[in-house]
C-alpha atoms as a PDB file:
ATOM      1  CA  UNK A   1     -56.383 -69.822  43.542  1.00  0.00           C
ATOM      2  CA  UNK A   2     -58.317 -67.111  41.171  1.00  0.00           C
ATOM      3  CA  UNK A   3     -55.978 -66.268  38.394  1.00  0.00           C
ATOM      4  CA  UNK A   4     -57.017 -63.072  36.836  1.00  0.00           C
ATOM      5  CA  UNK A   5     -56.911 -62.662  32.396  1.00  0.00           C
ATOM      6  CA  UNK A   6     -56.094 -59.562  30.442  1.00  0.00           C
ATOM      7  CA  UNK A   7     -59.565 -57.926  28.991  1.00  0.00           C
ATOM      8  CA  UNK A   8     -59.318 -58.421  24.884  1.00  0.00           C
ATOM      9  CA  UNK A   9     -58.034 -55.693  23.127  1.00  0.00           C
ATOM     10  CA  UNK A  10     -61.039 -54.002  21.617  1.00  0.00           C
ATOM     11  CA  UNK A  11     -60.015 -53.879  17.413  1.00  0.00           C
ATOM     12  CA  UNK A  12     -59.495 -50.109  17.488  1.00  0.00           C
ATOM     13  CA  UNK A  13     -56.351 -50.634  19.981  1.00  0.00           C
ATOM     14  CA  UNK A  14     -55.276 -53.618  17.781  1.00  0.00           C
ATOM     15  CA  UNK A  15     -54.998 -51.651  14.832  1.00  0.00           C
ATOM     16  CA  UNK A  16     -53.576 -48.742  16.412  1.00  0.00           C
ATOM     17  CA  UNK A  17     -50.934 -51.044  18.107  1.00  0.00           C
ATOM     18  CA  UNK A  18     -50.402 -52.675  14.270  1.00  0.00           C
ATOM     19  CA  UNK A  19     -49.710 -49.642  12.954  1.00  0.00           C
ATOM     20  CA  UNK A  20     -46.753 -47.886  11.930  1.00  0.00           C
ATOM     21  CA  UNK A  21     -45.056 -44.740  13.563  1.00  0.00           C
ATOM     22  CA  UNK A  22     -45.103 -42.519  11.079  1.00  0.00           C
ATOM     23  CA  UNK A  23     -42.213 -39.831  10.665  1.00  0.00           C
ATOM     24  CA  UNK A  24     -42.370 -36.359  11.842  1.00  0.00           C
ATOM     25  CA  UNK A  25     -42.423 -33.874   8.465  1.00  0.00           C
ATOM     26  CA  UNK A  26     -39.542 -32.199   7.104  1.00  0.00           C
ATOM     27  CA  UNK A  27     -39.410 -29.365   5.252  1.00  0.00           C
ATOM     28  CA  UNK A  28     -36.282 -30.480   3.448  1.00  0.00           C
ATOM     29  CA  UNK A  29     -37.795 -30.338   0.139  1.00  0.00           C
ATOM     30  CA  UNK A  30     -39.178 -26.738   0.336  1.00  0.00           C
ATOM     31  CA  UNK A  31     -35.680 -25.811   1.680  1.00  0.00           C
ATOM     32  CA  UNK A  32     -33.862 -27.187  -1.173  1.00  0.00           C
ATOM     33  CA  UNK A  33     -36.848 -25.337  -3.652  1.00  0.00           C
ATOM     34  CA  UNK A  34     -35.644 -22.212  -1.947  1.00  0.00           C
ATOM     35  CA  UNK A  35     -31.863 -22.848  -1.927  1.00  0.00           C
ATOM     36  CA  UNK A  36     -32.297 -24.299  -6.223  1.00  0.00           C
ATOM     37  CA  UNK A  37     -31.555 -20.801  -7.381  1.00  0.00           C
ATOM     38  CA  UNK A  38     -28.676 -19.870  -5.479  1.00  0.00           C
ATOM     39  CA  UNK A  39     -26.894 -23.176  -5.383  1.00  0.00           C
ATOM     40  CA  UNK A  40     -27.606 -22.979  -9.102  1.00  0.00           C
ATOM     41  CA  UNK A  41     -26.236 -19.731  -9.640  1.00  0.00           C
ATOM     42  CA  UNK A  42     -23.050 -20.527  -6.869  1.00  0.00           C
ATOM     43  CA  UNK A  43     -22.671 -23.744  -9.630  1.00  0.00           C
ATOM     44  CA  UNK A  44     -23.250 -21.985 -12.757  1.00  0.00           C
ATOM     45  CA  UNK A  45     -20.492 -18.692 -12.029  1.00  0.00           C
ATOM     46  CA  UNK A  46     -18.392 -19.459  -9.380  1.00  0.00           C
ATOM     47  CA  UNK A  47     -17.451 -23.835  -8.949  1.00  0.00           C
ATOM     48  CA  UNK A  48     -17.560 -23.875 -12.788  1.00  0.00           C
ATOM     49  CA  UNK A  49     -15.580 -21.297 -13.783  1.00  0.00           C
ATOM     50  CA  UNK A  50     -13.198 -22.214 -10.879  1.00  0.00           C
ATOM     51  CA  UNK A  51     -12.950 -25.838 -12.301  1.00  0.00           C
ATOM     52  CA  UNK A  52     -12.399 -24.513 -15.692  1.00  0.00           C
ATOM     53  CA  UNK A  53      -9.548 -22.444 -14.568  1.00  0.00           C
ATOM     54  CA  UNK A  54      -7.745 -25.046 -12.876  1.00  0.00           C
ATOM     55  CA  UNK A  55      -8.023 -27.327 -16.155  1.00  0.00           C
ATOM     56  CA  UNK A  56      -6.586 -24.652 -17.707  1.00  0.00           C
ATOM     57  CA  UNK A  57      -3.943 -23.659 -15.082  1.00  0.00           C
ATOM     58  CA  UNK A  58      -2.281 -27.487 -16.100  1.00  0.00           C
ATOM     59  CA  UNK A  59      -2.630 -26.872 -19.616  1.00  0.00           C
ATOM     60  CA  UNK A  60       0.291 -24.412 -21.773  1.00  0.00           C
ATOM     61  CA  UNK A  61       0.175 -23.380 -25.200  1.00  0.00           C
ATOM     62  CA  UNK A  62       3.277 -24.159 -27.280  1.00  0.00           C
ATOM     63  CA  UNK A  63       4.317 -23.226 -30.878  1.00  0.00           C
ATOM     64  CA  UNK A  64       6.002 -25.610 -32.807  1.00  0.00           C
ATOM     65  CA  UNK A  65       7.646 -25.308 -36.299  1.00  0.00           C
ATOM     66  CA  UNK A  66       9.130 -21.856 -37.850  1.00  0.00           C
ATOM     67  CA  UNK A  67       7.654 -19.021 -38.469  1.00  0.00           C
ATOM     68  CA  UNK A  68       5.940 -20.118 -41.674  1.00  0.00           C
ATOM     69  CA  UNK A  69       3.936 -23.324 -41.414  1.00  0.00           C
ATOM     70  CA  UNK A  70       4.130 -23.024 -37.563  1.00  0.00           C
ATOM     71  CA  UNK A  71       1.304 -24.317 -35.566  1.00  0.00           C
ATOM     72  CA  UNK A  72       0.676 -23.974 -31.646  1.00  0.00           C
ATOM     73  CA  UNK A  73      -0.446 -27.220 -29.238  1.00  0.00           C
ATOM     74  CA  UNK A  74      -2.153 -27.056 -26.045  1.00  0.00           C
ATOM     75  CA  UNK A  75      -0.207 -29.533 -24.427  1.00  0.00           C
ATOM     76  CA  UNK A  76      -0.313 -30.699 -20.313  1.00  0.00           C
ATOM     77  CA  UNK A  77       2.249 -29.363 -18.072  1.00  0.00           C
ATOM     78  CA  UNK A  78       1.564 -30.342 -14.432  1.00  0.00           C
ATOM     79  CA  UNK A  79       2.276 -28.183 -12.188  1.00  0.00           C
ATOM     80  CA  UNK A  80       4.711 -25.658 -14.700  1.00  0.00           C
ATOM     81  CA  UNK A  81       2.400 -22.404 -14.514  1.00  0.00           C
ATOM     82  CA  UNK A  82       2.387 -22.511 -10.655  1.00  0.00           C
ATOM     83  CA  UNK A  83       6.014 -22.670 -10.137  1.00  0.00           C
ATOM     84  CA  UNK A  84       6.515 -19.837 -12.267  1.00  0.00           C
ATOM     85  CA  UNK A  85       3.999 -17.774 -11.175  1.00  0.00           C
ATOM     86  CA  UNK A  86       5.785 -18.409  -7.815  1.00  0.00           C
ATOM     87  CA  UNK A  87       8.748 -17.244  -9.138  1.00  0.00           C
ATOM     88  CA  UNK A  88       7.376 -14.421 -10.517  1.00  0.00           C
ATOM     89  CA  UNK A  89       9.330 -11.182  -8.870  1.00  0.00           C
ATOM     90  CA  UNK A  90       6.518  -9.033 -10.361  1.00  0.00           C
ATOM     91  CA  UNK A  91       3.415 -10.736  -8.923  1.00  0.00           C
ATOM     92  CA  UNK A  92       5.490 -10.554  -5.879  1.00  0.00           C
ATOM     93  CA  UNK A  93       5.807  -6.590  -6.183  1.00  0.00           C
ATOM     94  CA  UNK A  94       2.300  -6.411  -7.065  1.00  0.00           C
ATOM     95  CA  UNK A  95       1.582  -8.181  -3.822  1.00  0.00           C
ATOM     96  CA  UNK A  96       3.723  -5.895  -1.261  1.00  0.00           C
ATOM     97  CA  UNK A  97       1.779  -2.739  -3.283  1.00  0.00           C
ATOM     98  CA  UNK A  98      -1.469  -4.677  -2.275  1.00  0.00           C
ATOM     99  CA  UNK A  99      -0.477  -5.131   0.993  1.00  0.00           C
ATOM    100  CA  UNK A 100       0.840  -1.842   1.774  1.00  0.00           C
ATOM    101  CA  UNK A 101      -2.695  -0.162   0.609  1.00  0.00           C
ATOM    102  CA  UNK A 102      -4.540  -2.039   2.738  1.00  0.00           C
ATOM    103  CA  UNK A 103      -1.966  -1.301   5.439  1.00  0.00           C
ATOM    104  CA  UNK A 104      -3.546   2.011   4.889  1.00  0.00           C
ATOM    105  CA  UNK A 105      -6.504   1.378   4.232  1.00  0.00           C
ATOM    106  CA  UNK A 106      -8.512  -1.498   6.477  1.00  0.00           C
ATOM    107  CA  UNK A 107      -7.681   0.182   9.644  1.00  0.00           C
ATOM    108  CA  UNK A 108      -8.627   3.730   8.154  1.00  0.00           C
ATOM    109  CA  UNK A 109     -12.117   1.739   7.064  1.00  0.00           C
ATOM    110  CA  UNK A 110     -12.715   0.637  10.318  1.00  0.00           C
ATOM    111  CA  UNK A 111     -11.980   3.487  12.285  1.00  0.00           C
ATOM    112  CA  UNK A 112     -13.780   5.596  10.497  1.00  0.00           C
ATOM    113  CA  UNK A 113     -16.990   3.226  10.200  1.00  0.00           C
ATOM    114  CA  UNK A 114     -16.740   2.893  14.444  1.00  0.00           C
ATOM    115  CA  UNK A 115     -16.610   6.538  14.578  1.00  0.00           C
ATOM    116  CA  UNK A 116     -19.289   7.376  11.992  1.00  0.00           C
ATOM    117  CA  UNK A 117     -21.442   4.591  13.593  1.00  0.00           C
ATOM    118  CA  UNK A 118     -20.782   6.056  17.558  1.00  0.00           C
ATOM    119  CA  UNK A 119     -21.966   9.784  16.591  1.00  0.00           C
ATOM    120  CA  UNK A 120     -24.460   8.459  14.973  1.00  0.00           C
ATOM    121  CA  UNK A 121     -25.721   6.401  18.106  1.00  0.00           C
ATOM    122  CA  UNK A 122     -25.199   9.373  20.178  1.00  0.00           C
ATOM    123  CA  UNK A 123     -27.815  10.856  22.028  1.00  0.00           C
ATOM    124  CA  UNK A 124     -26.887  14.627  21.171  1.00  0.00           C
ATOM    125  CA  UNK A 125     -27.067  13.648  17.154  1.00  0.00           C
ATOM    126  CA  UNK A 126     -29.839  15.422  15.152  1.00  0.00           C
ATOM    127  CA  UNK A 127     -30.924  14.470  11.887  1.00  0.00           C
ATOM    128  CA  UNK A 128     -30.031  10.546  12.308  1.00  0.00           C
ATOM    129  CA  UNK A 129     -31.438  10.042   8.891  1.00  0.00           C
ATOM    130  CA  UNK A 130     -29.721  12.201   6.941  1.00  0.00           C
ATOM    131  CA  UNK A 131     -26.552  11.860   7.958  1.00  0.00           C
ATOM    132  CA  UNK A 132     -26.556   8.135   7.368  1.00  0.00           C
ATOM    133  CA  UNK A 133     -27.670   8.479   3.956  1.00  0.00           C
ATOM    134  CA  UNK A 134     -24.965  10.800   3.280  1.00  0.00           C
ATOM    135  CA  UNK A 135     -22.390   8.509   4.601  1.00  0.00           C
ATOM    136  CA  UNK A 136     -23.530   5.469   2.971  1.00  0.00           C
ATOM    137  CA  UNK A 137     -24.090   6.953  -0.429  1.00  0.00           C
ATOM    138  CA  UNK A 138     -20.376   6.736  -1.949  1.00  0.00           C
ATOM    139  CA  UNK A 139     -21.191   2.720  -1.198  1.00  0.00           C
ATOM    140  CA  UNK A 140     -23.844   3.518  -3.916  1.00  0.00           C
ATOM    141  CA  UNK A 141     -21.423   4.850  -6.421  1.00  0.00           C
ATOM    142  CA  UNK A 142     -19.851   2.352  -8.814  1.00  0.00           C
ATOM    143  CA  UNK A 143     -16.200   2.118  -7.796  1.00  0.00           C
ATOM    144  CA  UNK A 144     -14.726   2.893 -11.683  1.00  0.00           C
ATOM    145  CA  UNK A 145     -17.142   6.357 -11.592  1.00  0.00           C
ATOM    146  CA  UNK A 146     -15.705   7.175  -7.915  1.00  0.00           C
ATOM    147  CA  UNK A 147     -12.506   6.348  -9.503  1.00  0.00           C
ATOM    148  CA  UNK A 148     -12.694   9.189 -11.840  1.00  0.00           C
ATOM    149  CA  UNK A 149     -14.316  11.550 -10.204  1.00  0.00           C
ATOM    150  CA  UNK A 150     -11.016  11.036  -7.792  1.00  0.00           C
ATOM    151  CA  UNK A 151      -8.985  11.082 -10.482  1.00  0.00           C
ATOM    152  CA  UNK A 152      -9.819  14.904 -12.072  1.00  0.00           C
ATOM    153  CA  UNK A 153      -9.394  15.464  -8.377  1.00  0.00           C
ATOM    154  CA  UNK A 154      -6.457  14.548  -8.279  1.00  0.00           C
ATOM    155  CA  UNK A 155      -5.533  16.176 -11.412  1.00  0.00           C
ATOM    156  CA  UNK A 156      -3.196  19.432 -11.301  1.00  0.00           C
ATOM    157  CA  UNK A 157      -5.389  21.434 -13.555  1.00  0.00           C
ATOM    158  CA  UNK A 158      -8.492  20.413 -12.338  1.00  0.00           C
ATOM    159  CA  UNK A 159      -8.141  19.643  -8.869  1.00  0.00           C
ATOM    160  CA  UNK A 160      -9.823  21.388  -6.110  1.00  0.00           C
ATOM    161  CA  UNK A 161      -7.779  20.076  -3.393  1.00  0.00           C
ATOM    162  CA  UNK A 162      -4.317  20.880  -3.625  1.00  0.00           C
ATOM    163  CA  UNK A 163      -3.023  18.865  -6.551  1.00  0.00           C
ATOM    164  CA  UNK A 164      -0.706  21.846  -7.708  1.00  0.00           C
ATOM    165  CA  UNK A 165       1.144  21.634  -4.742  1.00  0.00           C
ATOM    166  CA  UNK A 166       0.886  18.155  -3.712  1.00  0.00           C
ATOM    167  CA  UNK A 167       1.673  15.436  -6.675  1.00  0.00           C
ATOM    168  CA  UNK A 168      -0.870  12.780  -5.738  1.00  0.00           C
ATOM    169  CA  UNK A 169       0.370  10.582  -8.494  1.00  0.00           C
ATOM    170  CA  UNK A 170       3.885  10.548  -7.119  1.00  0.00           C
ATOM    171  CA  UNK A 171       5.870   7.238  -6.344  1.00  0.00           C
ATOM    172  CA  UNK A 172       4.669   7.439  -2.391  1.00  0.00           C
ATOM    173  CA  UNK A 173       1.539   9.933  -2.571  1.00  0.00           C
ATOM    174  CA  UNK A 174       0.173   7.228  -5.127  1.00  0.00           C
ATOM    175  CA  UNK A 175      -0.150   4.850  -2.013  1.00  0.00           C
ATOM    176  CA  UNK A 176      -2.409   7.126  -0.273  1.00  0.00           C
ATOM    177  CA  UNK A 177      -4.620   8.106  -2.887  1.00  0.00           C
ATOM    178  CA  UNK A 178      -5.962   4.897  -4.309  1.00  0.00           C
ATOM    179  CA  UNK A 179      -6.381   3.707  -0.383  1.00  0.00           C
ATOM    180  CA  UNK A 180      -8.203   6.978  -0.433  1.00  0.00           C
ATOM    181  CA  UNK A 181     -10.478   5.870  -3.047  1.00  0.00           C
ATOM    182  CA  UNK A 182     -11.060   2.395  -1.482  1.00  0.00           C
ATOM    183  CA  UNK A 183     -12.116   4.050   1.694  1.00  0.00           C
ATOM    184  CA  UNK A 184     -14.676   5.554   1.277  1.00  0.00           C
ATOM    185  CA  UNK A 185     -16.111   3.141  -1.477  1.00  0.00           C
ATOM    186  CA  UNK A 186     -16.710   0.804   1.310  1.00  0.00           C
ATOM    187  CA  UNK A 187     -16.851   2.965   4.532  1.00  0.00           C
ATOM    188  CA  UNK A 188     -20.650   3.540   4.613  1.00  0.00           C
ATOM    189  CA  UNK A 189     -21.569  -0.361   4.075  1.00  0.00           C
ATOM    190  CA  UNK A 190     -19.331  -1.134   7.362  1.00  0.00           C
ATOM    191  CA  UNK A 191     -20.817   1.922   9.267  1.00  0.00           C
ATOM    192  CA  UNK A 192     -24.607   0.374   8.942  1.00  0.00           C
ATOM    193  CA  UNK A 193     -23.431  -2.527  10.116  1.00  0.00           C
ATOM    194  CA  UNK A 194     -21.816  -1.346  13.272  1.00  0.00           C
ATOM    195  CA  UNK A 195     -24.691   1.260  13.201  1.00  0.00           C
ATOM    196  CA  UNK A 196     -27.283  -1.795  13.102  1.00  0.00           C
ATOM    197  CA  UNK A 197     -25.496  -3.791  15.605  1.00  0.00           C
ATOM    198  CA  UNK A 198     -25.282  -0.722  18.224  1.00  0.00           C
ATOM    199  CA  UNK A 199     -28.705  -0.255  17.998  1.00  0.00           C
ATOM    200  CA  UNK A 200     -29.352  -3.712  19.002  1.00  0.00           C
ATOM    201  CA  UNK A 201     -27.837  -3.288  22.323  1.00  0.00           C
ATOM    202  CA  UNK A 202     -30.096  -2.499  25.395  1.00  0.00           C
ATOM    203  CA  UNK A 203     -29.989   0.723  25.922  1.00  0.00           C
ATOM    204  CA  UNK A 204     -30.528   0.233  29.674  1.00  0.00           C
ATOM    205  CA  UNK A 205     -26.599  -0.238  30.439  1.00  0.00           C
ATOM    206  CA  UNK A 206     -26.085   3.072  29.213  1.00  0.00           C
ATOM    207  CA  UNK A 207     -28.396   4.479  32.113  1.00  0.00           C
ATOM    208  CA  UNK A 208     -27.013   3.026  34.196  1.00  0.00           C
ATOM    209  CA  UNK A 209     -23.491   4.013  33.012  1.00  0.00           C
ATOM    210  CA  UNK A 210     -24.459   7.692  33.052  1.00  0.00           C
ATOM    211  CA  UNK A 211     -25.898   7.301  36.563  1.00  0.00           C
ATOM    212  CA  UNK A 212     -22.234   6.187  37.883  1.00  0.00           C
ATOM    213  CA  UNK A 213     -21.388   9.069  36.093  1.00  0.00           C
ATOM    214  CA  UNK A 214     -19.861   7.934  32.187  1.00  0.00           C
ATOM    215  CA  UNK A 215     -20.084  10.157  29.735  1.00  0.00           C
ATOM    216  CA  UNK A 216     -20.281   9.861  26.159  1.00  0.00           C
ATOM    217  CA  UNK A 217     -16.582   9.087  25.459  1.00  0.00           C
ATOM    218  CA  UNK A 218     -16.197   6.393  27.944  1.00  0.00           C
ATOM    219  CA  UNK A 219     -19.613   4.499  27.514  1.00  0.00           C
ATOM    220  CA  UNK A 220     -18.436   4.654  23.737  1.00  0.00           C
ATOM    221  CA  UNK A 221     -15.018   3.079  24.565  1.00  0.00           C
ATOM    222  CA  UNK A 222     -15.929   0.893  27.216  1.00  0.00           C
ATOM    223  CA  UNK A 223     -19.888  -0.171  26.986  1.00  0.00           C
ATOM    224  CA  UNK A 224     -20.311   0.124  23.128  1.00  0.00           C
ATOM    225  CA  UNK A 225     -17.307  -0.986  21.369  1.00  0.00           C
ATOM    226  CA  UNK A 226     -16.395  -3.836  23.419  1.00  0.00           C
ATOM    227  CA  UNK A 227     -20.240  -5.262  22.808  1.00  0.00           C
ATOM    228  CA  UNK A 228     -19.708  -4.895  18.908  1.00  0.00           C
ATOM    229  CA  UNK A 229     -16.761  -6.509  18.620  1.00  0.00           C
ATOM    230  CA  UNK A 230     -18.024  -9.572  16.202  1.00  0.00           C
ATOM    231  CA  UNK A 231     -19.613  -7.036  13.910  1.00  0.00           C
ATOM    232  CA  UNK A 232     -16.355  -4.576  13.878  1.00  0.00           C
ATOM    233  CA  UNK A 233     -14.549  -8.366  12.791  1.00  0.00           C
ATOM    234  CA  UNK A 234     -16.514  -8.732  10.465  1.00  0.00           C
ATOM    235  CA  UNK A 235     -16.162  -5.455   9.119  1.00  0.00           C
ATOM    236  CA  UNK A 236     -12.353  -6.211   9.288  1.00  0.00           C
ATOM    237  CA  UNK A 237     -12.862  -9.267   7.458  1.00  0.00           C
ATOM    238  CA  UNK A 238     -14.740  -7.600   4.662  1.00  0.00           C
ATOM    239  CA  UNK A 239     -12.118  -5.327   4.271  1.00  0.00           C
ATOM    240  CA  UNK A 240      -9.185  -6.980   3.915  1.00  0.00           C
ATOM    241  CA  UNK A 241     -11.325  -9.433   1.238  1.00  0.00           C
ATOM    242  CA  UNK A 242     -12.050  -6.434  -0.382  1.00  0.00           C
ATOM    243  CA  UNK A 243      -8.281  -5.074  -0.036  1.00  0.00           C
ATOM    244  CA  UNK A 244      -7.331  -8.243  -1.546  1.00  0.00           C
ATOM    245  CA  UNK A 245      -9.232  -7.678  -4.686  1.00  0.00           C
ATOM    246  CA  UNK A 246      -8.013  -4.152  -5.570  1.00  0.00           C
ATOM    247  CA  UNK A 247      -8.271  -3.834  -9.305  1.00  0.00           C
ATOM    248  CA  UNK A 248     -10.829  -0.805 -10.266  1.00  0.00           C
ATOM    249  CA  UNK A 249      -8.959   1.863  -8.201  1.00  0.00           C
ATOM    250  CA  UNK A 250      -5.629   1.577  -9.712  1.00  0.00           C
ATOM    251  CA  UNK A 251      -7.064   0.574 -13.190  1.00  0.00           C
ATOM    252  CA  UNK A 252      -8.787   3.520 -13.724  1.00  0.00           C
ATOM    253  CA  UNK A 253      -5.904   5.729 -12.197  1.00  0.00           C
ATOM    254  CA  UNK A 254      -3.275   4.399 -14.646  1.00  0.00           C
ATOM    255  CA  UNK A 255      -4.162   6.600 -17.418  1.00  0.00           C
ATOM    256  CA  UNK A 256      -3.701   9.747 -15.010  1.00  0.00           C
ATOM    257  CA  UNK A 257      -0.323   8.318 -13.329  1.00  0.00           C
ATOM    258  CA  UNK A 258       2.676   7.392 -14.165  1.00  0.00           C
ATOM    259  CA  UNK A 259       3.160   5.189 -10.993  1.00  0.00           C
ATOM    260  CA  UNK A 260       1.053   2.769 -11.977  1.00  0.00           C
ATOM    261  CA  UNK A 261       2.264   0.024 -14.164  1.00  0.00           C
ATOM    262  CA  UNK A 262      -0.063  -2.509 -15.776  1.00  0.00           C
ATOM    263  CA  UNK A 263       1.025  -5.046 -13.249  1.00  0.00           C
ATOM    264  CA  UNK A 264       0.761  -2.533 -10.164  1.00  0.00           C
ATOM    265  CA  UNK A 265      -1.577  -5.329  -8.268  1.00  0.00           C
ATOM    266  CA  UNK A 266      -1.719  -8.936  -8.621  1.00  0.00           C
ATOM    267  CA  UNK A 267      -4.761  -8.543 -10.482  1.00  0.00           C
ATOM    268  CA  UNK A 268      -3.735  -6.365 -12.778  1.00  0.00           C
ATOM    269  CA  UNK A 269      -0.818  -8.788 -13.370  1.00  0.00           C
ATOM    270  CA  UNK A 270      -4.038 -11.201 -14.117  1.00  0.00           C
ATOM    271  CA  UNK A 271      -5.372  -9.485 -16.754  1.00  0.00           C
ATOM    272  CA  UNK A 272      -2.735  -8.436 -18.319  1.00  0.00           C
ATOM    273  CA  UNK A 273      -1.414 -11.727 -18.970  1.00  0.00           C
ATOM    274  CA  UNK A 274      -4.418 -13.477 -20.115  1.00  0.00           C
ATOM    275  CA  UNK A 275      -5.730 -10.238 -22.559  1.00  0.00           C
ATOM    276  CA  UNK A 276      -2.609  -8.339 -23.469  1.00  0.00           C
ATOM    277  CA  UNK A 277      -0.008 -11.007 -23.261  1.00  0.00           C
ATOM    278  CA  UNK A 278      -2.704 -13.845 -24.554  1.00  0.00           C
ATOM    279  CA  UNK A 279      -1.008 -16.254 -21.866  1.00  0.00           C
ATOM    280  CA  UNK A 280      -4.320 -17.398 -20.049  1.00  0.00           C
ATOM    281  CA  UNK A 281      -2.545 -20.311 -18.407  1.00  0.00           C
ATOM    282  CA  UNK A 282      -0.055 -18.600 -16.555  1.00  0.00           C
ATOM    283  CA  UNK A 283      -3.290 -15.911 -15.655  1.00  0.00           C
ATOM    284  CA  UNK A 284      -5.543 -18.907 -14.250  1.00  0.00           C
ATOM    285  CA  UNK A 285      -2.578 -20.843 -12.191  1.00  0.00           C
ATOM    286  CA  UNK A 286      -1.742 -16.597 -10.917  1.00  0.00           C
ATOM    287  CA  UNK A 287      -5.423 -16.280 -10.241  1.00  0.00           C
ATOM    288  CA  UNK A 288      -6.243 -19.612  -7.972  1.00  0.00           C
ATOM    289  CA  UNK A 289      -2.976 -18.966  -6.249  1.00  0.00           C
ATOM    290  CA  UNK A 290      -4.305 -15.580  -5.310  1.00  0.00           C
ATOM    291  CA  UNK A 291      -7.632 -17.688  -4.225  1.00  0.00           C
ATOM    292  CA  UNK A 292      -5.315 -19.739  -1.815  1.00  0.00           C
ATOM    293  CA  UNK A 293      -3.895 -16.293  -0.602  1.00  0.00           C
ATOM    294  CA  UNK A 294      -7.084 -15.117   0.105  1.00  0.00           C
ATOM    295  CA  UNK A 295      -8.283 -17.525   1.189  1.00  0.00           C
ATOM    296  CA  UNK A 296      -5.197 -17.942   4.162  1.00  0.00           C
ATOM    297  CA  UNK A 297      -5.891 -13.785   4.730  1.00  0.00           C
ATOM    298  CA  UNK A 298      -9.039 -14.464   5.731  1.00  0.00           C
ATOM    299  CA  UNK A 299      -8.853 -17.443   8.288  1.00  0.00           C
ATOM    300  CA  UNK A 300      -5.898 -15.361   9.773  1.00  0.00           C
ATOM    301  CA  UNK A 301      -8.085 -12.189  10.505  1.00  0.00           C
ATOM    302  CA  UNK A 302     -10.652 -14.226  11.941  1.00  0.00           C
ATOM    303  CA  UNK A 303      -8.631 -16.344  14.327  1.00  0.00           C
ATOM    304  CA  UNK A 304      -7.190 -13.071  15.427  1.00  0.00           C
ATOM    305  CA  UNK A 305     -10.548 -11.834  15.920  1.00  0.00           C
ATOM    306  CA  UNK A 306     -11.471 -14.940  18.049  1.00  0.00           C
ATOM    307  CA  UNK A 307      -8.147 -14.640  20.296  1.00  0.00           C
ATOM    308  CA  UNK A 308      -8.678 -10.440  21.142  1.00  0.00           C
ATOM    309  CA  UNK A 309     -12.191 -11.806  21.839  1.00  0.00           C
ATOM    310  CA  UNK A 310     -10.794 -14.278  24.065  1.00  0.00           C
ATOM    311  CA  UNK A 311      -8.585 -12.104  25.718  1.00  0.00           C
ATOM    312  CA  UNK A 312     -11.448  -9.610  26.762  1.00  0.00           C
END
C-alpha cells in the first residue's frame, strides 16, 4: 500500500501563511481632519453656549438686605425659571402671534416658491436666467434692511402702495405685513431648491405626457409636483424653523407701529428680559423652552411629510 506525502511548503508560502492579514485602510482620520473645523465651530457657538444657558436657566439672582447696604446672590433654584416662564400669559401671546404669522406665511412661501419654480421649468419661459436672479435676490438682502425698506413702505407719507388708505400697522393688517416681509426674505432660497430638484427629473416623462396629450397645467400638477415632494418638505420644514425664529421683522417694525409691543414674539420676550429687564435667567429657561418647541415643530412637519408621502 503506497501512501502518498504532502510536497514541503517552499519558505515563500510559509511566510506568507505566517503572516498577518492586514486591515483594509480607512480614511477615518482624513474624515475627522475635514469634519475638525465644523465640529469645532458646532462646539465652540452652539453646545457651549447651549450648556451655559441651561446652567444659567437653574441659577436666579436675588437681592438681599435694604436698599442701602443691599447686596444681590446668585443662588440655585431648580426648576423655578421654567415653571414661570410656563406660566407666563405673555410668552403665551407672543406664541399665538408667532403662530398666526406663519399661518400666513409658510403656506404663502411655499406656494409661491412651487409656482415661481414651475414657470420657471416651463418650456415657453424665456430668459431662465434672469428671472431667477431676480427672484432670488431679496434672499440676498439682509432681513433688518428689507425690514425698512418695508417699513417707509408701509409708511402713510411715504408709501407707494396704498398706506393712506390702508393702515398696515393696524391691530389685524399688522399680521399681514410682517408675514409679508418674511415672505419674500426667504421665497427665492426655497424656489432654487424646487427649481434644482425639477431639473433633476428626466425630462422624458414629460414627452411622453404631452404625447397622451397633457399640457402644461396638468404635467405640472400631476408629473412634476408629485416627484418633488421631499424637496417641497423640506422647503416646509425650513419655513416653519424659520417662522419659529421671527425676531428681525417685527423688531425693526416696532418703531413705525404701535401694534407691536416689545414682547410681540417669544423672542422678543427673550431679549427683552435678559437686556431691558436684566433678568437673564428667566431669558435662558424662556429660550431652551422655545428650543424644545422647536424642536417638537419640526419632527411634527416632517412626520406629516412622511404620512402624505405615504398616502401617494
Amino acid at each position: 500500500m503506497h501512501t502518498t506525502t504532502a510536497p514541503p511548503r517552499t519558505t515563500r508560502q510559509t511566510s506568507r501563511a505566517a503572516a498577518p492579514r492586514r486591515r483594509p485602510r480607512t480614511n477615518a482620520g482624513f474624515a475627522l481632519a475635514l469634519l475638525g473645523p465644523a465640529l469645532t465651530l458646532l462646539a465652540l457657538f452652539t453646545l457651549a453656549p447651549a450648556v451655559y444657558a441651561l446652567v444659567l436657566s437653574l441659577l436666579q439672582r436675588r437681592v438681599e438686605g435694604g436698599l442701602l447696604g443691599g447686596r444681590s446672590t446668585v443662588v440655585f433654584v431648580g426648576i423655578d425659571n421654567y415653571i414661570a416662564a410656563v406660566l407666563d400669559s405673555e410668552l403665551w401671546a407672543g406664541v399665538a402671534r408667532m403662530l398666526l404669522v406663519a399661518a400666513i406665511g409658510v403656506p404663502a412661501t411655499i406656494l409661491l416658491a412651487a409656482l415661481f419654480a414651475l414657470c420657471l421649468d416651463a418650456d415657453r419661459t424665456r430668459l431662465v436666467g434672469v428671472w431667477r436672479i431676480l427672484i432670488f435676490l431679496p434672499y440676498a438682502v439682509p432681513g433688518v434692511i428689507a425690514s425698512l425698506l418695508w417699513g417707509f413702505l408701509y409708511l402713510p407719507a411715504t408709501s407707494p402702495i396704498g398706506g393712506d388708505v390702508i393702515d398696515f400697522f393696524g391691530g389685524t393688517e399688522v399680521f399681514f405685513s410682517v408675514a409679508n416681509i418674511a415672505v419674500w426674505g426667504v421665497v427665492g432660497f426655497n424656489m432654487v431648491v424646487m427649481y434644482t430638484a425639477l431639473r433633476g427629473l428626466p425630462r422624458e416623462m414629460y414627452e411622453a405626457a404631452k404625447i397622451d396629450g397633457a399640457g402644461e397645467l396638468q404635467i405640472a400638477l400631476r408629473i412634476k409636483l408629485p416627484m418633488i415632494r421631499p424637496a417641497i418638505v423640506m422647503c416646509s420644514l425650513f419655513s416653519v424653523l424659520g417662522a419659529l425664529q421671527l425676531f428681525n421683522e417685527p423688531t425693526t417694525l416696532r418703531p413705525l407701529a404701535n401694534a407691536i409691543s416689545s414682547t410681540w414674539v417669544p423672542l422678543m420676550k427673550v431679549y427683552t428680559d435678559a437686556f431691558v429687564n436684566d433678568d437673564i435667567h428667566r431669558a435662558a429657561a424662556t429660550s431652551l423652552l422655545l428650543v424644545v418647541l422647536t424642536v417638537a415643530a419640526s419632527v411634527l412637519v416632517n412626520r406629516v411629510g412622511t404620512l402624505i408621502g405615504r398616502k401617494r
